[in-house]
C-alpha atoms as a PDB file:
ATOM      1  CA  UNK A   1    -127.911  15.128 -78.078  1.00  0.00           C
ATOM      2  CA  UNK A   2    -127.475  14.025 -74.440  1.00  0.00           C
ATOM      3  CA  UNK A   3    -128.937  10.927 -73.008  1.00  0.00           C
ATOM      4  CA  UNK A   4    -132.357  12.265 -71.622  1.00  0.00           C
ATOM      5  CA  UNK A   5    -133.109  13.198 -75.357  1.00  0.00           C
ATOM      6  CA  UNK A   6    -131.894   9.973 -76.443  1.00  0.00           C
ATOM      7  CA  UNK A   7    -134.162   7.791 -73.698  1.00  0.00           C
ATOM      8  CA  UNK A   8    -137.238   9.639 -74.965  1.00  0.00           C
ATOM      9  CA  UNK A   9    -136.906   8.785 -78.387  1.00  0.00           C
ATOM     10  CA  UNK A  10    -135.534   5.305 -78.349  1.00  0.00           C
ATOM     11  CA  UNK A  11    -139.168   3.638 -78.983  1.00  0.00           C
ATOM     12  CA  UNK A  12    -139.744   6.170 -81.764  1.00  0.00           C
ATOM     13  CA  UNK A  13    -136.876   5.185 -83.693  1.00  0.00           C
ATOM     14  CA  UNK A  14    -137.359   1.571 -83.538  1.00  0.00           C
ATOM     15  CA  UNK A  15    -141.175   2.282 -84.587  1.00  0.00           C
ATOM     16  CA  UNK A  16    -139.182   4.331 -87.490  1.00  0.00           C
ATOM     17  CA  UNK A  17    -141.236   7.167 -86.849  1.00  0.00           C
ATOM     18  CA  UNK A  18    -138.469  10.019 -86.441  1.00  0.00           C
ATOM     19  CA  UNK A  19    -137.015  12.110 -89.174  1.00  0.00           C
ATOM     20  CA  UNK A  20    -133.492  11.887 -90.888  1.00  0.00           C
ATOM     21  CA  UNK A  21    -132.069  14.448 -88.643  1.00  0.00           C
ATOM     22  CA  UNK A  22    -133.213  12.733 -84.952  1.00  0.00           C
ATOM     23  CA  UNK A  23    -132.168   9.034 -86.929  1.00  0.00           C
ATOM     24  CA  UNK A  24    -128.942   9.999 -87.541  1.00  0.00           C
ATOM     25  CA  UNK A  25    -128.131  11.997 -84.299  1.00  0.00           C
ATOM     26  CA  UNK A  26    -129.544   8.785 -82.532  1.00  0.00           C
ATOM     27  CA  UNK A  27    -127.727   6.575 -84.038  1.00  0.00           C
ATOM     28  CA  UNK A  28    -124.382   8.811 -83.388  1.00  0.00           C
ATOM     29  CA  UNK A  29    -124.966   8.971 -79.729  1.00  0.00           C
ATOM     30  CA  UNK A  30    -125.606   5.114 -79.588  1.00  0.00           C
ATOM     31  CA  UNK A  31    -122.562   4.272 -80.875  1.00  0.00           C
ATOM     32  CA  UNK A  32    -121.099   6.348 -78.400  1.00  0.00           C
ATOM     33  CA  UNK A  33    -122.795   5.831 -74.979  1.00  0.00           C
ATOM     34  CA  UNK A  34    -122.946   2.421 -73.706  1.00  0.00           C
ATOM     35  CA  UNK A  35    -126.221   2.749 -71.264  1.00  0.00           C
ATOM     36  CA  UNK A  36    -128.524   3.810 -73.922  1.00  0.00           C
ATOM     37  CA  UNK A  37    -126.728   0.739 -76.599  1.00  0.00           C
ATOM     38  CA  UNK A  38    -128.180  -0.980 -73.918  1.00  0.00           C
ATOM     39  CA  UNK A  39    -131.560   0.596 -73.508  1.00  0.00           C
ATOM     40  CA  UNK A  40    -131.978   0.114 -77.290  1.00  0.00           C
ATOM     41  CA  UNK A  41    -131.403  -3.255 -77.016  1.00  0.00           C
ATOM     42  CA  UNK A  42    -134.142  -3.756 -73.905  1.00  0.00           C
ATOM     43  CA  UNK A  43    -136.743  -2.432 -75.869  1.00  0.00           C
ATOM     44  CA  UNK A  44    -136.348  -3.729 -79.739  1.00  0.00           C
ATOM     45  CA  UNK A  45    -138.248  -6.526 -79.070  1.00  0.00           C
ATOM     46  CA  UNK A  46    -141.099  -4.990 -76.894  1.00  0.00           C
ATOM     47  CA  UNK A  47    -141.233  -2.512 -79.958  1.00  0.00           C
ATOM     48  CA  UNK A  48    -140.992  -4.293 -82.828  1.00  0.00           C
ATOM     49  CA  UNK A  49    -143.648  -6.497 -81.378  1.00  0.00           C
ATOM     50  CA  UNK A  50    -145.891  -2.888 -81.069  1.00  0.00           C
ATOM     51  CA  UNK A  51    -145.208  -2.138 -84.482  1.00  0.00           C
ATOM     52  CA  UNK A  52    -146.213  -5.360 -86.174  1.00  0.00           C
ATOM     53  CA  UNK A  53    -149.617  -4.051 -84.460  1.00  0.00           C
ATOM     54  CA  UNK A  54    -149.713  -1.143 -85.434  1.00  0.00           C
ATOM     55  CA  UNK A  55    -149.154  -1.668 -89.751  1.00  0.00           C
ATOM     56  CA  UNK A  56    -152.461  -1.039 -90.805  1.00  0.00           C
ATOM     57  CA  UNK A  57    -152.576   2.150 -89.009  1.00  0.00           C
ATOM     58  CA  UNK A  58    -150.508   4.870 -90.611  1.00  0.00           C
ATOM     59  CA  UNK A  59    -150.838   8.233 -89.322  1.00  0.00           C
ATOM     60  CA  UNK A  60    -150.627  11.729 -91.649  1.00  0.00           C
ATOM     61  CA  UNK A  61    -146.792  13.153 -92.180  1.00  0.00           C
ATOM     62  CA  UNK A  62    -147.704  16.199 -90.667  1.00  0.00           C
ATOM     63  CA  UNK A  63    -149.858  14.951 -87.877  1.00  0.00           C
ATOM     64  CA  UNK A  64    -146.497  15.160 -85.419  1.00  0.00           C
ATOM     65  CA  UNK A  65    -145.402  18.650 -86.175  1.00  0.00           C
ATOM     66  CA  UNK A  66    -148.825  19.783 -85.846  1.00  0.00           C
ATOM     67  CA  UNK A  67    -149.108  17.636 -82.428  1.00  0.00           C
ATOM     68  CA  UNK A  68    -145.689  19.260 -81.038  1.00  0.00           C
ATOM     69  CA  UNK A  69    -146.614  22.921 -82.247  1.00  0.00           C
ATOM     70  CA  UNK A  70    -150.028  22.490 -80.574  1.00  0.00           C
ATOM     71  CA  UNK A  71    -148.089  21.521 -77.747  1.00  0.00           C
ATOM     72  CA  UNK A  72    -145.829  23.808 -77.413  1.00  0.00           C
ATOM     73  CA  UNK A  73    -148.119  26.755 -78.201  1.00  0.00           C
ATOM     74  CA  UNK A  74    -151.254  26.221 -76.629  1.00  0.00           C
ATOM     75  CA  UNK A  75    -150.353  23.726 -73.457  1.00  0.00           C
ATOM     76  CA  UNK A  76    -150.470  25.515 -69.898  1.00  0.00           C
ATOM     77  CA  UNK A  77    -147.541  25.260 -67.143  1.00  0.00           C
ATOM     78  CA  UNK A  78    -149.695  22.751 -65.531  1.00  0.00           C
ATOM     79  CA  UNK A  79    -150.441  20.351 -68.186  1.00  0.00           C
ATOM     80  CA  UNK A  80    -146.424  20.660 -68.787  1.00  0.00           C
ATOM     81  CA  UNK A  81    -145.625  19.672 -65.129  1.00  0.00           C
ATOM     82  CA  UNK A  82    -147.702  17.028 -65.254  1.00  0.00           C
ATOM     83  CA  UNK A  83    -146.013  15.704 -68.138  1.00  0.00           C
ATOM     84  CA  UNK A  84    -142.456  16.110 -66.825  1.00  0.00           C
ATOM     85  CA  UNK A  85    -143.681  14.180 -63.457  1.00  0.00           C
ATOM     86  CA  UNK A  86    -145.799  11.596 -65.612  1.00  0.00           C
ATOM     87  CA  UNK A  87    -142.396  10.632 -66.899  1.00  0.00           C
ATOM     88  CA  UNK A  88    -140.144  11.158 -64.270  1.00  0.00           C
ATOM     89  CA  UNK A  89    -142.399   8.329 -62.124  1.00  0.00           C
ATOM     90  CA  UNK A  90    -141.994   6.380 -65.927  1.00  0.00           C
ATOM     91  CA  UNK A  91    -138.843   6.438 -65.804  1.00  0.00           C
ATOM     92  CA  UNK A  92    -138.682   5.233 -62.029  1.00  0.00           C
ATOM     93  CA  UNK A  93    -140.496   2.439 -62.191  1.00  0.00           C
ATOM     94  CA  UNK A  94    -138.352   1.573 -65.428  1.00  0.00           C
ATOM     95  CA  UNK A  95    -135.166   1.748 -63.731  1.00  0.00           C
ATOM     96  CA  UNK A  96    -136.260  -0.203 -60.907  1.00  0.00           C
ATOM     97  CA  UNK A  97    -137.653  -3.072 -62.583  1.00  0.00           C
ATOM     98  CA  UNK A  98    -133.925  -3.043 -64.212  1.00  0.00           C
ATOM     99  CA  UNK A  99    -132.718  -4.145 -60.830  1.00  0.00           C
ATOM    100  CA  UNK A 100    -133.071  -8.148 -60.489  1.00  0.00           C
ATOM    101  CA  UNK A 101    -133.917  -7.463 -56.848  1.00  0.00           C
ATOM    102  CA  UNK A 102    -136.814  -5.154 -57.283  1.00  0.00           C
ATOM    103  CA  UNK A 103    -138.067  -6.759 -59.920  1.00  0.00           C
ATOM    104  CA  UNK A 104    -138.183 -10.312 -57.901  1.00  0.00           C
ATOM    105  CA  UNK A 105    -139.368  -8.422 -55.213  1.00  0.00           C
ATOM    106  CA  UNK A 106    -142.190  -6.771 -56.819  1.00  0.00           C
ATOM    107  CA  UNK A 107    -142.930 -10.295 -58.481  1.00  0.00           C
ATOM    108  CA  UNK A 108    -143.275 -12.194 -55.240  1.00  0.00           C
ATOM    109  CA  UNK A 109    -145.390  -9.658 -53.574  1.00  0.00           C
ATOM    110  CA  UNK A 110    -148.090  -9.789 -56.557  1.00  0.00           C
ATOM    111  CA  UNK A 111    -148.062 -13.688 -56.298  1.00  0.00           C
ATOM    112  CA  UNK A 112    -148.332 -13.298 -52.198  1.00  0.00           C
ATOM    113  CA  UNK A 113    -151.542 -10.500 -53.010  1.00  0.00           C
ATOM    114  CA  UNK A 114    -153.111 -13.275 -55.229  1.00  0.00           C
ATOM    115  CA  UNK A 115    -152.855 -16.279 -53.301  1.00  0.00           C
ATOM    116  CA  UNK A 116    -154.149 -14.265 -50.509  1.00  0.00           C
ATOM    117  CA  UNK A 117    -157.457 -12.694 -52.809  1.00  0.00           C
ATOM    118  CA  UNK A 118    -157.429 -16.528 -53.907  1.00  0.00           C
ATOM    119  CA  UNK A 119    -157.379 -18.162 -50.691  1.00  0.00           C
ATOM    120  CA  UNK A 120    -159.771 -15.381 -49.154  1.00  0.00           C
ATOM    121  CA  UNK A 121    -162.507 -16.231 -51.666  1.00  0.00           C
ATOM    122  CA  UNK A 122    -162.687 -20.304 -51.798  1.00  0.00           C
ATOM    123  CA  UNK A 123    -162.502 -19.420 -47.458  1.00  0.00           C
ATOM    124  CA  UNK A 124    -165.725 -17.254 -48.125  1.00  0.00           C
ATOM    125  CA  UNK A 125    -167.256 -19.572 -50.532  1.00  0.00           C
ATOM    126  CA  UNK A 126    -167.065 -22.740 -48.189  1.00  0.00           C
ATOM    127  CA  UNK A 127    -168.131 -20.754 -45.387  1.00  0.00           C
ATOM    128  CA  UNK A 128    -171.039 -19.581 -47.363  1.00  0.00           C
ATOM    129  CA  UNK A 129    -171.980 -23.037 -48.543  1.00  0.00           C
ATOM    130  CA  UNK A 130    -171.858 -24.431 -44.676  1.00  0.00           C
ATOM    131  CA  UNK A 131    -174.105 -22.025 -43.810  1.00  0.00           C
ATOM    132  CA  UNK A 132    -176.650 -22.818 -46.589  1.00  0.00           C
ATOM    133  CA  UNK A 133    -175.733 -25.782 -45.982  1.00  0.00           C
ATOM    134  CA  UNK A 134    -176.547 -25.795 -42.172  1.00  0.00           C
ATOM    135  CA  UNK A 135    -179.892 -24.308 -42.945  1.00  0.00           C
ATOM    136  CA  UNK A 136    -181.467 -26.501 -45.398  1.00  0.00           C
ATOM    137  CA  UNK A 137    -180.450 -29.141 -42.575  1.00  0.00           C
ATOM    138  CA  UNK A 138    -182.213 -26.753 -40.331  1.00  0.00           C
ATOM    139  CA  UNK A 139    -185.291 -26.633 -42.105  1.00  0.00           C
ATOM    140  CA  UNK A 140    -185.911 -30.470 -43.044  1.00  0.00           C
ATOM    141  CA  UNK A 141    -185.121 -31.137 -38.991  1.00  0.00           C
ATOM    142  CA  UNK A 142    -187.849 -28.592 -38.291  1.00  0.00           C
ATOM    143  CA  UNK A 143    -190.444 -29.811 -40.766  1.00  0.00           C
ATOM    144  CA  UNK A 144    -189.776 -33.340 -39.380  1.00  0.00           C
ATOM    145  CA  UNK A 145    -190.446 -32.335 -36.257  1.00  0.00           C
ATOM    146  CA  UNK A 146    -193.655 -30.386 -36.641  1.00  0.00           C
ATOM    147  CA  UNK A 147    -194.647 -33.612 -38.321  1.00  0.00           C
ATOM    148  CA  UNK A 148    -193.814 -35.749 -35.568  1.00  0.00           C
ATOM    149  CA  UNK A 149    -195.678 -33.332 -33.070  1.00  0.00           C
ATOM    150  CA  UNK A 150    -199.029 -33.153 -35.551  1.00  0.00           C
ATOM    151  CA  UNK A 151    -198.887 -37.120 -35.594  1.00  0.00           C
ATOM    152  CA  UNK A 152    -198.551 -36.949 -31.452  1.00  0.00           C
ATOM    153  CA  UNK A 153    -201.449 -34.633 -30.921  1.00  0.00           C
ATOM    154  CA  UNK A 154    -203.346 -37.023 -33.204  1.00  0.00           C
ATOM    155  CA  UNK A 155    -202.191 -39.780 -31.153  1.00  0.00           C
ATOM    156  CA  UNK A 156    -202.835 -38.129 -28.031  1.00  0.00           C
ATOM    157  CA  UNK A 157    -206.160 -37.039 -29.067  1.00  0.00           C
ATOM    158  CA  UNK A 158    -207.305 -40.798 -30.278  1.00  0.00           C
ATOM    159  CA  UNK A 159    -206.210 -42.350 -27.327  1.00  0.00           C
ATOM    160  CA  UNK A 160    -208.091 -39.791 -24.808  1.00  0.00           C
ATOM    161  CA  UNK A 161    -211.301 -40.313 -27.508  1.00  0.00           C
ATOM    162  CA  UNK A 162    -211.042 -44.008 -26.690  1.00  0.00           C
ATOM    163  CA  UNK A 163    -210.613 -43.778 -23.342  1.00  0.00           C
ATOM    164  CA  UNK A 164    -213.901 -41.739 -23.122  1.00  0.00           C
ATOM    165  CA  UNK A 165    -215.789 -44.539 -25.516  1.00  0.00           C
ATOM    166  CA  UNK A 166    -214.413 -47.216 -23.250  1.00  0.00           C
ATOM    167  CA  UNK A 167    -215.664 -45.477 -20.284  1.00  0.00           C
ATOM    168  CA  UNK A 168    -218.448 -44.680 -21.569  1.00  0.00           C
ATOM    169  CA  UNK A 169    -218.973 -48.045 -22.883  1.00  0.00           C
ATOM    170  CA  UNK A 170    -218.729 -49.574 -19.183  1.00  0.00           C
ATOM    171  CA  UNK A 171    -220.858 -47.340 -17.523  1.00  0.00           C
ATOM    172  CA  UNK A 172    -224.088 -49.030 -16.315  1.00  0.00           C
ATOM    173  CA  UNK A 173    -227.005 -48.782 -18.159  1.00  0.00           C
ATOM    174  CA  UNK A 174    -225.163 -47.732 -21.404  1.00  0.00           C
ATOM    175  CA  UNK A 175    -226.668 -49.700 -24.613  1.00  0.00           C
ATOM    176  CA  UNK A 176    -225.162 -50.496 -28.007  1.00  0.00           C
ATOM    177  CA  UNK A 177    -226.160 -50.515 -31.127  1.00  0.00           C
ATOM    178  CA  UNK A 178    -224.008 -51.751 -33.977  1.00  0.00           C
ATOM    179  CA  UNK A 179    -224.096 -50.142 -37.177  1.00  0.00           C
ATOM    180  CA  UNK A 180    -223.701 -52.116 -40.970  1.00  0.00           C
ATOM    181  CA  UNK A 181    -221.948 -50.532 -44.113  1.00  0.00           C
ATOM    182  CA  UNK A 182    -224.088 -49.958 -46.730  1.00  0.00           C
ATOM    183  CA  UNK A 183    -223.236 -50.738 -50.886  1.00  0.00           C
ATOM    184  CA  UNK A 184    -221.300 -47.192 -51.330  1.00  0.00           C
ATOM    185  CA  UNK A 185    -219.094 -48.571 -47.805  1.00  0.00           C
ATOM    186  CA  UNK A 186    -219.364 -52.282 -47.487  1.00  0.00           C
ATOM    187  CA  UNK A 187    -216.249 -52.416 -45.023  1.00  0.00           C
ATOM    188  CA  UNK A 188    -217.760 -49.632 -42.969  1.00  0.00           C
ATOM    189  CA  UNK A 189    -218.510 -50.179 -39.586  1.00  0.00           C
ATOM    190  CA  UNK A 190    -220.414 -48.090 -36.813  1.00  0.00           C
ATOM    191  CA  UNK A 191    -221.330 -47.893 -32.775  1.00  0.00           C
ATOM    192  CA  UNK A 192    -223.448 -46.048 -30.970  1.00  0.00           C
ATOM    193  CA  UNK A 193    -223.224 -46.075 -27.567  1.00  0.00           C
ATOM    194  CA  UNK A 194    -226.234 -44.570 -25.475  1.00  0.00           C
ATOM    195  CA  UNK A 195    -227.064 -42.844 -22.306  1.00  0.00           C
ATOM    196  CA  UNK A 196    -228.914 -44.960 -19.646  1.00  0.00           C
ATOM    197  CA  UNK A 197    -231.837 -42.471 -19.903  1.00  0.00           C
ATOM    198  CA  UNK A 198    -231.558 -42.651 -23.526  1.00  0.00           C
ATOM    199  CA  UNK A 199    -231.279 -38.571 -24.205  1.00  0.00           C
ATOM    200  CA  UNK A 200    -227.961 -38.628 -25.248  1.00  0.00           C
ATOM    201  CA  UNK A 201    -225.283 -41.148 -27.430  1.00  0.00           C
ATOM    202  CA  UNK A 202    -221.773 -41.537 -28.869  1.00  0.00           C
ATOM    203  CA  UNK A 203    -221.659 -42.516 -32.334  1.00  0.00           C
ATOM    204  CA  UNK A 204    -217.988 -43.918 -33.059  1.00  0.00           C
ATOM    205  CA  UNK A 205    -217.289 -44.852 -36.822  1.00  0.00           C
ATOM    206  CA  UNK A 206    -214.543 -47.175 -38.420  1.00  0.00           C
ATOM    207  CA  UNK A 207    -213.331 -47.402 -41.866  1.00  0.00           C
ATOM    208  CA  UNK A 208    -214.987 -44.125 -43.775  1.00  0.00           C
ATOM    209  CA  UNK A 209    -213.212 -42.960 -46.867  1.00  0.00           C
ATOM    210  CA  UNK A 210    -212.321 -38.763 -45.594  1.00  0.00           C
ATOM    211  CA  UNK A 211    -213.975 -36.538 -47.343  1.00  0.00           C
ATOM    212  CA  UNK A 212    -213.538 -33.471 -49.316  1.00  0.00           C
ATOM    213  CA  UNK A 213    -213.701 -30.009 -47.565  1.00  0.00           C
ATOM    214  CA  UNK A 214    -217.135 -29.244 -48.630  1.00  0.00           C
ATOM    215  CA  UNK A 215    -218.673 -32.649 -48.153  1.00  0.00           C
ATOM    216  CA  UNK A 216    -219.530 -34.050 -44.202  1.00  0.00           C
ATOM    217  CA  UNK A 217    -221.160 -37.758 -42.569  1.00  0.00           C
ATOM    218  CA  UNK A 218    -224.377 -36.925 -41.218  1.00  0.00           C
ATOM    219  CA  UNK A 219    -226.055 -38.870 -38.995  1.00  0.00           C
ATOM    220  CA  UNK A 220    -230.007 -39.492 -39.549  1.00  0.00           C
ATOM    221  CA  UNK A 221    -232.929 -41.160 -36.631  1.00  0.00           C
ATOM    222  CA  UNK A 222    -235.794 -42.530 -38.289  1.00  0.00           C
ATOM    223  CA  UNK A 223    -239.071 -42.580 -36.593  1.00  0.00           C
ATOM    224  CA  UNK A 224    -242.369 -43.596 -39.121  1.00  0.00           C
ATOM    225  CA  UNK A 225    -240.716 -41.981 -41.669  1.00  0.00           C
ATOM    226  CA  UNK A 226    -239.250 -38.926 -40.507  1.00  0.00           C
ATOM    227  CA  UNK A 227    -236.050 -38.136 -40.546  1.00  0.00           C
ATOM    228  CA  UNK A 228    -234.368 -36.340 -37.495  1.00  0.00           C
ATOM    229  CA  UNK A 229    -230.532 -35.020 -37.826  1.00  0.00           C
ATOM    230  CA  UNK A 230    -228.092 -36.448 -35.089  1.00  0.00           C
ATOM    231  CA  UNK A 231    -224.858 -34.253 -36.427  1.00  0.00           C
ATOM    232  CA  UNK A 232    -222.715 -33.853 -38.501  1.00  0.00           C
ATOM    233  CA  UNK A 233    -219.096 -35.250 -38.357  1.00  0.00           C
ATOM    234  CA  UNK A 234    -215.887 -35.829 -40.523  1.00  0.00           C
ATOM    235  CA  UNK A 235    -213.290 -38.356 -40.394  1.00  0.00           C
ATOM    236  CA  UNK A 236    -209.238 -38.747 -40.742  1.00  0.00           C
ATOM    237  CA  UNK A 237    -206.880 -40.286 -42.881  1.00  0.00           C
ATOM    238  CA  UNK A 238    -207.518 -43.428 -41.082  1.00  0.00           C
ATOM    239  CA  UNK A 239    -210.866 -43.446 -41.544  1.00  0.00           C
ATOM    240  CA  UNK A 240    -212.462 -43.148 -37.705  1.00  0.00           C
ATOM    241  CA  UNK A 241    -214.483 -40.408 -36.450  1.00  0.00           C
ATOM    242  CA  UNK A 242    -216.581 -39.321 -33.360  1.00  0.00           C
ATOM    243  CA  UNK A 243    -219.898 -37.949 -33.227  1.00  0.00           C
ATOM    244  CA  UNK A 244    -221.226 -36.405 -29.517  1.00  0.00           C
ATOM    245  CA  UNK A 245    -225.900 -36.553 -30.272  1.00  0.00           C
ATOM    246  CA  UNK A 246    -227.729 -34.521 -27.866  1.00  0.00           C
ATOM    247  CA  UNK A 247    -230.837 -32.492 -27.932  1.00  0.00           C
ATOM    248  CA  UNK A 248    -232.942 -35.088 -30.211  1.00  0.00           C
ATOM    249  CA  UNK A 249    -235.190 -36.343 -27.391  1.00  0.00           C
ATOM    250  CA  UNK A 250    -235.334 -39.982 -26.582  1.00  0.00           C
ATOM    251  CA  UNK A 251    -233.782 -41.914 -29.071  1.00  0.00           C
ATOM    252  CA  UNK A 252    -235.648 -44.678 -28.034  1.00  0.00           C
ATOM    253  CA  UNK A 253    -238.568 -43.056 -29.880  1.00  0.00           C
ATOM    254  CA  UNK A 254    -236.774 -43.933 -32.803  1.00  0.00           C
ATOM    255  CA  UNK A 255    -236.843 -47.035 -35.091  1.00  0.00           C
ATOM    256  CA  UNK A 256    -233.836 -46.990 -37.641  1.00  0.00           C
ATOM    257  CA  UNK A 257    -230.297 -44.808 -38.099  1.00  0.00           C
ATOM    258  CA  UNK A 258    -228.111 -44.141 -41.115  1.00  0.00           C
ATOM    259  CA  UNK A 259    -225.184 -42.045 -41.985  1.00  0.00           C
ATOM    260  CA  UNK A 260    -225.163 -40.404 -45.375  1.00  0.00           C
ATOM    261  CA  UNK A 261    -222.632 -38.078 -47.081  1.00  0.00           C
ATOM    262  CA  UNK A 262    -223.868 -34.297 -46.991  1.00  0.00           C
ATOM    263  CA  UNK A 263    -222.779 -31.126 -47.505  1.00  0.00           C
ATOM    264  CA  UNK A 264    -220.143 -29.892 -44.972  1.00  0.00           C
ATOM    265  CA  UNK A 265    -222.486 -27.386 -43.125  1.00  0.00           C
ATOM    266  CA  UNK A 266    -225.441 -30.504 -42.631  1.00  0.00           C
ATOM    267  CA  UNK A 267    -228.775 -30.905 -44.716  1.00  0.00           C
ATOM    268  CA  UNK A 268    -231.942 -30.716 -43.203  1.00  0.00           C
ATOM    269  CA  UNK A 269    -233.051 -33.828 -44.848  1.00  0.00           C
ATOM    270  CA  UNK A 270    -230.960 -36.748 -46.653  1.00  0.00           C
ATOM    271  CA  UNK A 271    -229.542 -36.008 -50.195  1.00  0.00           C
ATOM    272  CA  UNK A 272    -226.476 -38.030 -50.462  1.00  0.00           C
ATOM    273  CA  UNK A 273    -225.244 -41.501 -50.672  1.00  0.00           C
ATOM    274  CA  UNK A 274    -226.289 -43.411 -47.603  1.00  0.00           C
ATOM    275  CA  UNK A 275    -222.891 -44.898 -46.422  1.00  0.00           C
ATOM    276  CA  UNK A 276    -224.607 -46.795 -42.953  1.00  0.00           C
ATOM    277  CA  UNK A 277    -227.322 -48.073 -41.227  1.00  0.00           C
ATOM    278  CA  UNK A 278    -228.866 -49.901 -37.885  1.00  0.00           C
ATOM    279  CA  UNK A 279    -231.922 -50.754 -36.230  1.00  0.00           C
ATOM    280  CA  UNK A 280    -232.838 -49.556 -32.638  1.00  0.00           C
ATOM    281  CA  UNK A 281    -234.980 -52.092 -30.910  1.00  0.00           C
ATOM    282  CA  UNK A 282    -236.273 -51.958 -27.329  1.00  0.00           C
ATOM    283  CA  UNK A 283    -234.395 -55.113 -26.669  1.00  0.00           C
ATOM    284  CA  UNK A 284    -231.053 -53.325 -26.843  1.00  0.00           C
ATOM    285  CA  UNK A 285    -231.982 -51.300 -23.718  1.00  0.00           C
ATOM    286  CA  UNK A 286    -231.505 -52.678 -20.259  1.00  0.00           C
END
């Protein structure tokens, strides 16, 4: 038996799973060839660890001989080549990891391939976090801003509606009349501010709780008893609103005004709580 033979059935004899006649012509060409002493030696404790595994499993007598005839008889020149190469690159690799060179070699390049898969993925995962990172920033610096430009429109628009009041207010001829909360809005407070030739008025409100999107402040002018709508308005979150009345006649032809909650689209008489009132008198005109 030369030492190819021997190589290939090494592992089978320490598994103890060769015959009488292969154990006893591997254990005379052991004694006799130093290389594969030492090759039995490399692998008894890779094996004996395999076989410890393998106790419960115990296959047939037979099952060998039958593998190795069916082998033999039934396998195709391919299937046999690609055995033979299957263990000539075996073998290959075997030999060269016997070199302390190769083997460090091969060792230091699989630790350089890992620190580099390692190091790629905690680079992608910060990067990824950054930019997640960057864009919740992103998007609490743009809500913050659309705030800040709602609240300057507001602002804006406030200031240019009491710039109009105040000019309005100092125009010649203009007349007041003050307005009183009623018991549903005791801190409530109202102005209207009309035209010289009476036809036309600003009503400017303070301190009105808003309302929901289906309810509205409508204005009423009371003359003996009937009720004439001045408009409908709504207020903001501070409470102040604006109404423009026009179209109602002379509201000097009017006694009394009040402000009552409505529904959002107006009522063509009052059905909600009255939150307002004042009284027009002659002696408030010029």
């Amino acid at each position: 038996m030369n030492c190819l033979e021997v190589e290939e059935l090494v592992p089978a004899y320490l598994l103890g799973a060769l015959d009488e006649r292969e154990q006893a012509l591997v254990e005379a060409h052991i004694r006799e060839c130093p290389t594969c002493l030492a090759l039995f030696h490399e692998q008894s404790p890779s094996t004996a660890f395999l076989s410890t595994v393998g106790d419960s499993l115990q296959a047939p007598p037979a099952l060998k001989q039958r593998v190795l005839e069916m082998v033999g008889t039934s396998a195709s020149p391919n299937m046999r080549r690609g055995a033979a190469n299957g263990i000539f690159r075996f073998r290959f690799i075997r030999n060269s990891l016997r070199q302390p060179l190769a083997a460090t070699a091969m060792a230091l390049m699989t630790i350089s391939l890992l620190g580099l898969s390692v190091g790629s993925l905690l680079l992608w995962l910060d990067v990824r976090d950054l930019k997640n990172q960057d864009s919740r920033i992103s998007a609490t610096l743009q809500e913050q801003l659309d705030q800040m430009q709602d609240e300057n429109q507001r602002l804006s628009q406030l200031l240019f509606d009491q710039l109009d009041l105040a000019y309005v207010a100092s125009m010649p001829g203009v007349s007041t009349i003050m307005l009183e909360g009623a018991e549903a809005a005791p801190k409530s407070r109202g102005m209207l501010m009309i035209s010289p030739h009476a036809t036309g008025a600003i009503l400017e409100a303070l301190n009105l709780q808003p309302l929901p999107k289906d309810k509205a402040y409508q204005l009423w002018l009371i003359a003996d008893g009937i009720r004439a709508s001045g408009g409908i308005f709504t207020v903001n979150e501070t409470g102040y609103g604006q109404l423009m009345v026009q179209d109602i006649g002379h509201i000097t032809d009017f006694q009394t005004m009040g402000v009552s909650i409505e529904p959002a689209q107006g009522s063509p008489w009052p059905t909600g709580v009255k939150v307002m009132g004042g009284v027009i008198t002659t002696a408030a005109f010029p």
